[in-house]
C-alpha atoms as a PDB file:
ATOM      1  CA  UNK A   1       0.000   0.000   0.000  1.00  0.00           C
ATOM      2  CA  UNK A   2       1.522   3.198  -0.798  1.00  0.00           C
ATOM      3  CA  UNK A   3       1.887   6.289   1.544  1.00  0.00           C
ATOM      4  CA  UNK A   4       0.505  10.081   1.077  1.00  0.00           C
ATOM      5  CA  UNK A   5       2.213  11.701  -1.517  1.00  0.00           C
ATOM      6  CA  UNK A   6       4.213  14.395  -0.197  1.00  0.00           C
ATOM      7  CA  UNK A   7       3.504  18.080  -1.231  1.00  0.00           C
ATOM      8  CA  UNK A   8       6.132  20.924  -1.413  1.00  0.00           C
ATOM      9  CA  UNK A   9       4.758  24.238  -0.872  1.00  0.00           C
ATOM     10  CA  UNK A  10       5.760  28.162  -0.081  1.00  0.00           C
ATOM     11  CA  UNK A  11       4.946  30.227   3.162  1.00  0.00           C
ATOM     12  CA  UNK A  12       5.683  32.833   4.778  1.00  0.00           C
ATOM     13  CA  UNK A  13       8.930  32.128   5.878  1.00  0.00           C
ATOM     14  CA  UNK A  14      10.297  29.290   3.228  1.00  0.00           C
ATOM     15  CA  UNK A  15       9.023  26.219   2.642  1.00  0.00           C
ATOM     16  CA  UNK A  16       6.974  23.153   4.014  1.00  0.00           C
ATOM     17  CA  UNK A  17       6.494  19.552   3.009  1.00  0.00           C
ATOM     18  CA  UNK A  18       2.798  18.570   3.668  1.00  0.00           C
ATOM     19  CA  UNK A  19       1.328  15.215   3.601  1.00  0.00           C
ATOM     20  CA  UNK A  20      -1.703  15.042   1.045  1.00  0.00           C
ATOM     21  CA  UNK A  21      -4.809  15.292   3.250  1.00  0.00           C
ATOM     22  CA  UNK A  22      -2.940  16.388   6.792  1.00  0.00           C
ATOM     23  CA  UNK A  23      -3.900  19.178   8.310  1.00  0.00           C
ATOM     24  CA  UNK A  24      -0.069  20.312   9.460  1.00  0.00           C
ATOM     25  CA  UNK A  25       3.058  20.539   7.747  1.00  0.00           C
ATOM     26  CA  UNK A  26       5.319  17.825   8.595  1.00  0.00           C
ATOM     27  CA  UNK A  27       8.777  19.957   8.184  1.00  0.00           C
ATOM     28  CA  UNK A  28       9.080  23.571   7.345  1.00  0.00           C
ATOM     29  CA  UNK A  29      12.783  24.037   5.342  1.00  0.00           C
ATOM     30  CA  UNK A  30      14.578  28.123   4.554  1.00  0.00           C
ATOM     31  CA  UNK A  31      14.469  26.654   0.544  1.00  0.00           C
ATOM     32  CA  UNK A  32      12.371  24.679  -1.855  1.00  0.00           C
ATOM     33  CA  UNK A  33      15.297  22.900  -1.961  1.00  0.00           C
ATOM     34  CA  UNK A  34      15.907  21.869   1.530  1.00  0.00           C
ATOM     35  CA  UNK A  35      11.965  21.146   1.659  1.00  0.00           C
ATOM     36  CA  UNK A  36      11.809  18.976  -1.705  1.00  0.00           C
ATOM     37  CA  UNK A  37      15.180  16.652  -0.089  1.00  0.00           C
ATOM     38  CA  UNK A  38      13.062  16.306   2.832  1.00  0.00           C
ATOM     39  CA  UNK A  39       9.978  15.098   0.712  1.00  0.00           C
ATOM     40  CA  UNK A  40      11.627  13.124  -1.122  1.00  0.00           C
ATOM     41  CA  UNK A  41      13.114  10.841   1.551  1.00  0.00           C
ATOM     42  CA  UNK A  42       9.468  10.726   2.962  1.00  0.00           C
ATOM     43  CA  UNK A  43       8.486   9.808  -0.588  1.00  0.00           C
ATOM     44  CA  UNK A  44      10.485   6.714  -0.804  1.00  0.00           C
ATOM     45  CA  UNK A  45       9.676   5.488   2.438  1.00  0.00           C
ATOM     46  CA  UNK A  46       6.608   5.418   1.839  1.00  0.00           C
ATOM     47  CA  UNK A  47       6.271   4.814  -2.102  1.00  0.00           C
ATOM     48  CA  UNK A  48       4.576   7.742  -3.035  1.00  0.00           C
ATOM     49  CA  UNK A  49       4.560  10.656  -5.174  1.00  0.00           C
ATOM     50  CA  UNK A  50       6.500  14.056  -4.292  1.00  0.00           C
ATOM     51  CA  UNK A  51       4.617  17.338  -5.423  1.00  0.00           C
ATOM     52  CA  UNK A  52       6.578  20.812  -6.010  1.00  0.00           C
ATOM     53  CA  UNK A  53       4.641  23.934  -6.065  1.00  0.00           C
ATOM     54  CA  UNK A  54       6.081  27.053  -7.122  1.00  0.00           C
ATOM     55  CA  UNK A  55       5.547  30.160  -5.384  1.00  0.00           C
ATOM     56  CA  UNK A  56       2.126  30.880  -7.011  1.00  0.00           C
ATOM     57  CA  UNK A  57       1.495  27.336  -5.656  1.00  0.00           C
ATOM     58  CA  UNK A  58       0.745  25.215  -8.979  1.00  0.00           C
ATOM     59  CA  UNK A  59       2.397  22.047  -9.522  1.00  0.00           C
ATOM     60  CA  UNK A  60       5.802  22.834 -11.319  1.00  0.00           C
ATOM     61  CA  UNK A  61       7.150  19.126 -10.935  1.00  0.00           C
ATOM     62  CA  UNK A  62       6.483  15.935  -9.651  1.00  0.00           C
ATOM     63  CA  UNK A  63       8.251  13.090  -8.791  1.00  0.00           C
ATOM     64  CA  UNK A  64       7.157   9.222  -8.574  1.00  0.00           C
ATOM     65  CA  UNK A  65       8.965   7.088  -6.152  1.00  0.00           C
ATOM     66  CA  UNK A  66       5.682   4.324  -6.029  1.00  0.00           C
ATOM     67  CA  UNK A  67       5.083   1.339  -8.013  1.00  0.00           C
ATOM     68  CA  UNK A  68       4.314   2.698 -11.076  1.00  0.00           C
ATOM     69  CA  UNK A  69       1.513   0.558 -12.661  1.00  0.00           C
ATOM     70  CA  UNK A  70       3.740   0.637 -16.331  1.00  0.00           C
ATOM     71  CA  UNK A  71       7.067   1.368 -15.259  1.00  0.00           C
ATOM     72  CA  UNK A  72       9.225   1.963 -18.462  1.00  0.00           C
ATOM     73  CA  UNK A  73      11.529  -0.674 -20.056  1.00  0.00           C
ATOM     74  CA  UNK A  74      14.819  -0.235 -20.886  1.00  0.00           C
END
């Protein structure tokens, strides 16, 4: 079963990584950077996807660290 995919997104004073559907951040980070590290590790943990939102907060890139249903060959 895979975890919450982890969301990446700006306030007021840097950056947060937010489980999809929890009502508090689980880290706050200075960067995007720092913050989308953090997710990621969460992310493979748990097999789930990583969300980055830019600072007008719509997805700019996303990152799969799940069983992908097709996963590519070669």
């Amino acid at each position: 079963m895979a975890g919450k995919n982890q969301h990446v997104v700006k306030r007021d004073n840097g950056w947060a990584v937010r489980g999809a559907g929890n009502s508090k951040d689980t880290s706050h980070h200075a960067t995007q950077r720092e913050a989308a590290d953090a997710a990621r590790n969460i992310a493979r943990n748990q097999k789930s996807e990583v969300l980055i939102h830019g600072r007008d907060n719509r997805i700019r890139e996303r990152d799969s660290y799940g069983n992908d249903p097709y996963p590519p060959k070669g």
